[in-house]
Protein backbone atom coordinates (compact mmCIF):
# COMPACT_ATOMS: atom_id res chain seq x y z
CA UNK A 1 -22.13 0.90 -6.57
CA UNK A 2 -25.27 0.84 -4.21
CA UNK A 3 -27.51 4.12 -4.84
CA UNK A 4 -27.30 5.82 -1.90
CA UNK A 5 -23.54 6.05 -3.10
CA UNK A 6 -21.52 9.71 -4.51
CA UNK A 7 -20.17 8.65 -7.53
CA UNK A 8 -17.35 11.29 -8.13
CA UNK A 9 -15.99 9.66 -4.05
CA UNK A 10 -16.23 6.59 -5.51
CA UNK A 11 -14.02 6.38 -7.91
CA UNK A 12 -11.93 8.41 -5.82
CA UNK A 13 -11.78 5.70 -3.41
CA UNK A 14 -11.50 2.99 -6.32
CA UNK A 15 -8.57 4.43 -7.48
CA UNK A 16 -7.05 5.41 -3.94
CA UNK A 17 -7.73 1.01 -3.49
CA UNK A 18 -6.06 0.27 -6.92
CA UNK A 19 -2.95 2.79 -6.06
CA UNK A 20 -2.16 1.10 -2.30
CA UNK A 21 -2.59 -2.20 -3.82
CA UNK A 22 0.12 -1.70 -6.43
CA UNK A 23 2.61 0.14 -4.01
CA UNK A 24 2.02 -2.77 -1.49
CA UNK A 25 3.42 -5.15 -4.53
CA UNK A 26 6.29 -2.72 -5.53
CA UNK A 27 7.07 -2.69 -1.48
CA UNK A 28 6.62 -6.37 -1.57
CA UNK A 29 9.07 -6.68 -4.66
CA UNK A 30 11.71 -4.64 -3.46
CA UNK A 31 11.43 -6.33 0.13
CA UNK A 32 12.12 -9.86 -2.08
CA UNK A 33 14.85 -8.12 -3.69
CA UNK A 34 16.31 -7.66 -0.38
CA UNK A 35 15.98 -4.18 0.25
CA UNK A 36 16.17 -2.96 3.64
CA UNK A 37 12.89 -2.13 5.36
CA UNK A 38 14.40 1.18 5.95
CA UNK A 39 15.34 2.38 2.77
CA UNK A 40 11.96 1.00 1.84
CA UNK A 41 10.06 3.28 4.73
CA UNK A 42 12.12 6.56 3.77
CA UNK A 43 10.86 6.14 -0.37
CA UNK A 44 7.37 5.96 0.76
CA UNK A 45 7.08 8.01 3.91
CA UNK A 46 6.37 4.96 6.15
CA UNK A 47 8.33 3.46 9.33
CA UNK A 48 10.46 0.42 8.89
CA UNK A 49 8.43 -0.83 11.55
CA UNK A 50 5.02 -0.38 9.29
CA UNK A 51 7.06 -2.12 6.14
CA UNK A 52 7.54 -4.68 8.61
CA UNK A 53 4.03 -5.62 9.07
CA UNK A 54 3.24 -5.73 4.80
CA UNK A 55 6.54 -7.87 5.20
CA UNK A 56 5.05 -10.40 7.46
CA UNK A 57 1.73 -10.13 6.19
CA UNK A 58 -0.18 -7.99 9.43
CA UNK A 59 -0.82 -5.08 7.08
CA UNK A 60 -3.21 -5.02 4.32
CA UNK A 61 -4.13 -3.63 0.88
């Protein structure tokens, strides 16, 4: 953490990081499962278009 840093925001954010990273691997599991992208999109509030992109690797963690 540098020092200029709030600390209470940054584990906010550090948590916020840890949280998107696991539900791009559950999206990422389900997609391998062969789940529609749709059906993905609707369970996390996010277009099938968006699940698309963490599909093909254009959206990141």
């Amino acid at each position: 953490m540098a020092k200029d840093e709030i600390p209470e925001l940054r584990e906010l954010r550090d948590a916020y990081d840890q949280a998107r990273a696991a539900l791009f691997a559950g999206i990422r599991e389900q997609i391998g499962k062969g789940e529609s992208l749709a059906k993905i999109g609707r369970s996390v509030d996010w277009s099938r278009e968006y699940i698309g992109k963490i599909r093909d690797g254009k959206a990141t963690e």
